[in-house]
PDB file of N, CA and C in Angstrom:
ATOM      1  N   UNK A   1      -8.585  10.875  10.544  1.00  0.00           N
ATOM      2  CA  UNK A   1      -8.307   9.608   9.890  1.00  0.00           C
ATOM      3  C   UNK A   1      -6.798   9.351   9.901  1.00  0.00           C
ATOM      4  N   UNK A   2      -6.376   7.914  10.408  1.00  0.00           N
ATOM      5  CA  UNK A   2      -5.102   7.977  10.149  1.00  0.00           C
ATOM      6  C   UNK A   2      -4.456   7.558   9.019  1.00  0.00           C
ATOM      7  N   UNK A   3      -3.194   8.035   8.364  1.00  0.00           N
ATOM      8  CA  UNK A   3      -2.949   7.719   7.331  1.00  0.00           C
ATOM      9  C   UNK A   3      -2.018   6.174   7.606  1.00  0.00           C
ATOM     10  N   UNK A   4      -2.663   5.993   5.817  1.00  0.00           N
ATOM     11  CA  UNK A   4      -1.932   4.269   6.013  1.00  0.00           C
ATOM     12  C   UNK A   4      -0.994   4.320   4.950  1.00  0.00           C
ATOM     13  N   UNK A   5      -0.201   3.344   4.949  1.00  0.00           N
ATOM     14  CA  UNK A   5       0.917   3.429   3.741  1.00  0.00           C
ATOM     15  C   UNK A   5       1.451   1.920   3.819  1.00  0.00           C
ATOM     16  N   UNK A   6       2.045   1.366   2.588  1.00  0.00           N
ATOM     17  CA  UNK A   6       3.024   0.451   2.380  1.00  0.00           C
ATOM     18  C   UNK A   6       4.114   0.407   3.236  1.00  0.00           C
ATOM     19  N   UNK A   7       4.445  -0.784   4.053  1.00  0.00           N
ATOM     20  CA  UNK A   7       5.545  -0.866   4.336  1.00  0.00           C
ATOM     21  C   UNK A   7       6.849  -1.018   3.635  1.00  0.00           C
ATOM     22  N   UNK A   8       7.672   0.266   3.337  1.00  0.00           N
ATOM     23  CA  UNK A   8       8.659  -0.157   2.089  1.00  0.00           C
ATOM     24  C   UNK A   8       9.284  -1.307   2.577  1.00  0.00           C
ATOM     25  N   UNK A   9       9.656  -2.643   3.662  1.00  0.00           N
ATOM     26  CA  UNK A   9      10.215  -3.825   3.496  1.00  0.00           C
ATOM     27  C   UNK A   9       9.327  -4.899   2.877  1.00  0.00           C
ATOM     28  N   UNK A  10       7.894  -4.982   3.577  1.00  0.00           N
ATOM     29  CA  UNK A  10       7.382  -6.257   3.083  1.00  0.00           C
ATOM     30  C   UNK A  10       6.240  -5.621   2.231  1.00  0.00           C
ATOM     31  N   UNK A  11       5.663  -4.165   1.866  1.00  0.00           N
ATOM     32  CA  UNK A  11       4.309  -3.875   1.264  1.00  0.00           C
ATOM     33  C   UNK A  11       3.023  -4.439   1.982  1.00  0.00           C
ATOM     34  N   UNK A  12       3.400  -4.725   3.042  1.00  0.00           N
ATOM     35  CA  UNK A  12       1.837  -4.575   3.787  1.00  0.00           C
ATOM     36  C   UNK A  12       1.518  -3.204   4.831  1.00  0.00           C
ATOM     37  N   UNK A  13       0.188  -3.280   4.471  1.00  0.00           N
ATOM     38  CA  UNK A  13      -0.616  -2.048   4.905  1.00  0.00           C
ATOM     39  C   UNK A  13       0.054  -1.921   6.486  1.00  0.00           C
ATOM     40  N   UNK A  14       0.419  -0.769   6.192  1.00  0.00           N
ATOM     41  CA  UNK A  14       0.990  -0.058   7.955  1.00  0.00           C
ATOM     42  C   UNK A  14       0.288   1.522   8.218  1.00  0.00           C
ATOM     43  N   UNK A  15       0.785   1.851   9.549  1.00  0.00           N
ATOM     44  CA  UNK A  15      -0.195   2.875   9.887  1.00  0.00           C
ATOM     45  C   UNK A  15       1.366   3.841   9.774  1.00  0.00           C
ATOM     46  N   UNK A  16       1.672   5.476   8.896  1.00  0.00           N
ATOM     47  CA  UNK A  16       2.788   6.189   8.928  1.00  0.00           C
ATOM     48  C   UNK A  16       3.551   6.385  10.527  1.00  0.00           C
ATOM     49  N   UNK A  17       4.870   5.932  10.585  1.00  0.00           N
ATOM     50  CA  UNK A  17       5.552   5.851  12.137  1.00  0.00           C
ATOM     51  C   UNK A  17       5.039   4.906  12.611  1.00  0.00           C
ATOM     52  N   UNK A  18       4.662   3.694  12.525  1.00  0.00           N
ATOM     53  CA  UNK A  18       4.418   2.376  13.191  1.00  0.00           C
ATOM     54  C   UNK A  18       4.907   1.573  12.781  1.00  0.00           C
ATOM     55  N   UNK A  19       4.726   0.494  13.748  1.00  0.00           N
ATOM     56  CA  UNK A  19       6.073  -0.850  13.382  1.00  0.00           C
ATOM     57  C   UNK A  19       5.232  -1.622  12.872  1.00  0.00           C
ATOM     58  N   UNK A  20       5.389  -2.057  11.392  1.00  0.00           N
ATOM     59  CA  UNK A  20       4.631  -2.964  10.801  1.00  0.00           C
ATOM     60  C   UNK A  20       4.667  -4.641  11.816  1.00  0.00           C
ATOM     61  N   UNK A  21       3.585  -4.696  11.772  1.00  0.00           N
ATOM     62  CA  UNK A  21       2.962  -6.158  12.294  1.00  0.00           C
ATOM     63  C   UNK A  21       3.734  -7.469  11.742  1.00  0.00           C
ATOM     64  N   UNK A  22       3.808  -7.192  10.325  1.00  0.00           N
ATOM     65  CA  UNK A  22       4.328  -8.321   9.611  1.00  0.00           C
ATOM     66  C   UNK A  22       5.536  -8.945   9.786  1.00  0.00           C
ATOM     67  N   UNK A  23       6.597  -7.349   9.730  1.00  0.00           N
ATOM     68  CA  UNK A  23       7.961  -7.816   9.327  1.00  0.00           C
ATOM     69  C   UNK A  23       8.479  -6.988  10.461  1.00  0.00           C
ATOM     70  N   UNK A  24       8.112  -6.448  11.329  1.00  0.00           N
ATOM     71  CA  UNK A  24       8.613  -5.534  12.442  1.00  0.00           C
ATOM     72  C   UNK A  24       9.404  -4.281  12.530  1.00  0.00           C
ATOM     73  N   UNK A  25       9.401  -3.694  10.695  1.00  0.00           N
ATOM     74  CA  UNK A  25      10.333  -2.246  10.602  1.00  0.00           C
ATOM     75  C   UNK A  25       8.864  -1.216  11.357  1.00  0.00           C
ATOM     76  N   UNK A  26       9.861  -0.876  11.478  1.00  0.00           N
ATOM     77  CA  UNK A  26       9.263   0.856  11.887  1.00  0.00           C
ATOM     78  C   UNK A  26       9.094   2.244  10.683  1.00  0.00           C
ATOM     79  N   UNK A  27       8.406   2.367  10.285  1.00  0.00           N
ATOM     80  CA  UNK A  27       8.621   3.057   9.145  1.00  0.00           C
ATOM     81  C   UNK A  27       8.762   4.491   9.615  1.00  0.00           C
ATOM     82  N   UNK A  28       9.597   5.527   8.815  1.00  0.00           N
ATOM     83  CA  UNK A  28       9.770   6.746   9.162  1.00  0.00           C
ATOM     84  C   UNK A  28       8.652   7.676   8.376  1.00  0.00           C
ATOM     85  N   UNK A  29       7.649   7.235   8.005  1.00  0.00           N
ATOM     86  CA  UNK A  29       7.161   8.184   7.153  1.00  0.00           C
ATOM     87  C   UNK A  29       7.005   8.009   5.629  1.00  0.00           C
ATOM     88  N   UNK A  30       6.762   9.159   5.291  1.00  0.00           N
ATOM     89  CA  UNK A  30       6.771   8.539   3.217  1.00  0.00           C
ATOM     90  C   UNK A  30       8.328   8.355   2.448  1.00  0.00           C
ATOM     91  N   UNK A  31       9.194   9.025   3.087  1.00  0.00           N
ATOM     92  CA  UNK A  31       9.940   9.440   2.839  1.00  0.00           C
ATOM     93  C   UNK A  31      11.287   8.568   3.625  1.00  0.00           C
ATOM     94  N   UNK A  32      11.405   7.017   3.913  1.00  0.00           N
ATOM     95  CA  UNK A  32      12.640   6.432   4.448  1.00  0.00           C
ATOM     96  C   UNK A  32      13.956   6.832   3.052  1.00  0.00           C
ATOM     97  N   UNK A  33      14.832   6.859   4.030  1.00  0.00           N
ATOM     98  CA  UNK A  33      16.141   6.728   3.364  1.00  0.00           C
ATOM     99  C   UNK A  33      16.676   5.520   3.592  1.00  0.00           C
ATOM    100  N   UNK A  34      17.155   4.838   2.012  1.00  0.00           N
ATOM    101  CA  UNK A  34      17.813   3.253   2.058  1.00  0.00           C
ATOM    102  C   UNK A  34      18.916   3.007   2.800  1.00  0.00           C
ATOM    103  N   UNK A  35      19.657   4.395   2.897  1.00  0.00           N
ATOM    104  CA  UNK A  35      21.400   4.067   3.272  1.00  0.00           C
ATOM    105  C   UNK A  35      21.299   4.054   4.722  1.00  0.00           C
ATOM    106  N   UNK A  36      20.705   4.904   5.309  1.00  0.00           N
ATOM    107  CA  UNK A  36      21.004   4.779   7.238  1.00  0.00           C
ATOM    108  C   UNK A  36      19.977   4.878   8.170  1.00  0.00           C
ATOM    109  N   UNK A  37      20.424   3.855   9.115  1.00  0.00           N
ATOM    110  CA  UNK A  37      19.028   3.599   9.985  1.00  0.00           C
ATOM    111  C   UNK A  37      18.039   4.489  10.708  1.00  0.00           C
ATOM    112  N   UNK A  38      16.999   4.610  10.825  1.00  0.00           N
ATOM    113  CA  UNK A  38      16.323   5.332  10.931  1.00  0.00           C
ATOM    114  C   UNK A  38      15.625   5.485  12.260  1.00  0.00           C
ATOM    115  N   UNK A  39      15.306   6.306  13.083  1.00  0.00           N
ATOM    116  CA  UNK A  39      14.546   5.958  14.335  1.00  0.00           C
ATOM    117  C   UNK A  39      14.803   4.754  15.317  1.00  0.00           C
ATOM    118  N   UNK A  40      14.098   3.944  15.871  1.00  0.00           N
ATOM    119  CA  UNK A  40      14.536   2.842  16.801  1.00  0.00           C
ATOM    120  C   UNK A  40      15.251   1.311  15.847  1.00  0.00           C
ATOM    121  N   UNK A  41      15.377   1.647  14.381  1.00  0.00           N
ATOM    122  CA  UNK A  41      15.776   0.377  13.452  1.00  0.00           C
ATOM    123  C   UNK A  41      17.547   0.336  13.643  1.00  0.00           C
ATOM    124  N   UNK A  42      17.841  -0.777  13.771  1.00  0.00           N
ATOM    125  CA  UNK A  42      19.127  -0.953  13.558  1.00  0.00           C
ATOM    126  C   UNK A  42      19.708  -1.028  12.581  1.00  0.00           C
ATOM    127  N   UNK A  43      18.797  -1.392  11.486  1.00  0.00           N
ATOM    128  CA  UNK A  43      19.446  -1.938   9.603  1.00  0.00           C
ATOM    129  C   UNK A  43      18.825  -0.621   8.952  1.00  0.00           C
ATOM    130  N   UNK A  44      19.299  -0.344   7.963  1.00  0.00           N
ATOM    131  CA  UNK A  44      18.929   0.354   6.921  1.00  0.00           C
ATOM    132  C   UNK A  44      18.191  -0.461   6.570  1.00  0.00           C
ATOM    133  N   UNK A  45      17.438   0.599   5.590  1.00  0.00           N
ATOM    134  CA  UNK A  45      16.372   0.133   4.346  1.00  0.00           C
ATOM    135  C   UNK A  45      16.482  -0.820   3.568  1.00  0.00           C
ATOM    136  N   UNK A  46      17.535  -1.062   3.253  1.00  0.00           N
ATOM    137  CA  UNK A  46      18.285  -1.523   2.252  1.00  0.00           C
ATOM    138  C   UNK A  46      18.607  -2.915   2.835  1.00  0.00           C
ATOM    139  N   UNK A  47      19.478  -3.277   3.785  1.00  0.00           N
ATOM    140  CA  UNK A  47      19.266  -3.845   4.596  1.00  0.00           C
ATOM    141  C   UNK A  47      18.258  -5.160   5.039  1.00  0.00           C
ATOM    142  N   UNK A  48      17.154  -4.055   5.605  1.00  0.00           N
ATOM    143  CA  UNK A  48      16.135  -4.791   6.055  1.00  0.00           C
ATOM    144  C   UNK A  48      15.224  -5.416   5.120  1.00  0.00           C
ATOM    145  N   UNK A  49      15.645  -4.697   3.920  1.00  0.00           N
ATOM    146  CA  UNK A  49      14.630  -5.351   2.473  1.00  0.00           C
ATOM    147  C   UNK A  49      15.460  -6.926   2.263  1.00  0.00           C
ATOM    148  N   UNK A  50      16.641  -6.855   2.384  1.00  0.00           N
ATOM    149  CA  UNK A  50      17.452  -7.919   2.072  1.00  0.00           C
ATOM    150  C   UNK A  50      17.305  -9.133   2.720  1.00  0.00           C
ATOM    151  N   UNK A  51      17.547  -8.929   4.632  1.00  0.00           N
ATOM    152  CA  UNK A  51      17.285 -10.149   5.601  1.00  0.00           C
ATOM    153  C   UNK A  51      15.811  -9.999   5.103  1.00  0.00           C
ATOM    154  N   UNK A  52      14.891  -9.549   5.013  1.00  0.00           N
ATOM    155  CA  UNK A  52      12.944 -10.000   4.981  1.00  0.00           C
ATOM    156  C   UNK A  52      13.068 -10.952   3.855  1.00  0.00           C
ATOM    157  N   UNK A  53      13.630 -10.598   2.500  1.00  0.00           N
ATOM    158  CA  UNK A  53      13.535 -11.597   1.351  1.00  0.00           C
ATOM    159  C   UNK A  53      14.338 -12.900   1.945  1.00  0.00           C
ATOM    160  N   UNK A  54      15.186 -12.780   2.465  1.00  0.00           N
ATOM    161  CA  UNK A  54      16.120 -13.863   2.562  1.00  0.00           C
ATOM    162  C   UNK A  54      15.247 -14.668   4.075  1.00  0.00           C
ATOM    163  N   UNK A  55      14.929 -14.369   4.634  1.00  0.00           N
ATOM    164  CA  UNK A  55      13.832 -14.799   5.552  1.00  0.00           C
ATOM    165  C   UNK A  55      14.645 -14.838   7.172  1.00  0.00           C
ATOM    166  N   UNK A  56      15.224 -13.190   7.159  1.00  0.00           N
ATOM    167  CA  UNK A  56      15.977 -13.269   8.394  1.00  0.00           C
ATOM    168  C   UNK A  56      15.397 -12.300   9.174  1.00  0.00           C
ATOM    169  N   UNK A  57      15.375 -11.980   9.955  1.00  0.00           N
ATOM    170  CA  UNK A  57      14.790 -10.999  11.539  1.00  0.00           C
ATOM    171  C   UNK A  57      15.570  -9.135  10.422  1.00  0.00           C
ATOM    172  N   UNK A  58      14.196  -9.067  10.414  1.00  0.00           N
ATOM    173  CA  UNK A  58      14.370  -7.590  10.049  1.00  0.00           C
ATOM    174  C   UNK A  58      14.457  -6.854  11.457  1.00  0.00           C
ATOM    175  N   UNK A  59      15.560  -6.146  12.126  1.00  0.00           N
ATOM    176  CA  UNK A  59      16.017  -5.547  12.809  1.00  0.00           C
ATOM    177  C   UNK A  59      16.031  -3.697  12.829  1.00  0.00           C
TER     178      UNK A  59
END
């Protein structure tokens, strides 16, 4: 079974290490760190939570 989890930018259902559908982060797992980018993402966590609310290209 694969595991599913929240996307910490937008909270929609993602599959762990996949690029959410919605908002296009890549999640690292259960465990992202806010301060520095992670895997193929250019923005931090932190970041990418910010342009998604503000309604800009999460990168």
């Amino acid at each position: 079974m694969i595991k599913q989890i929240d996307c910490p930018v937008c909270g929609h259902n993602v599959e762990v290490f996949d690029i959410c559908d919605h908002c296009g982060w890549q999640n690292s797992g259960l465990f992202e760190d806010e301060k520095s980018p992670q895997g193929p993402n250019k923005m931090t966590l932190k970041e990418a939570k910010e342009a998604y609310e503000n309604g800009e290209k999460v990168l």
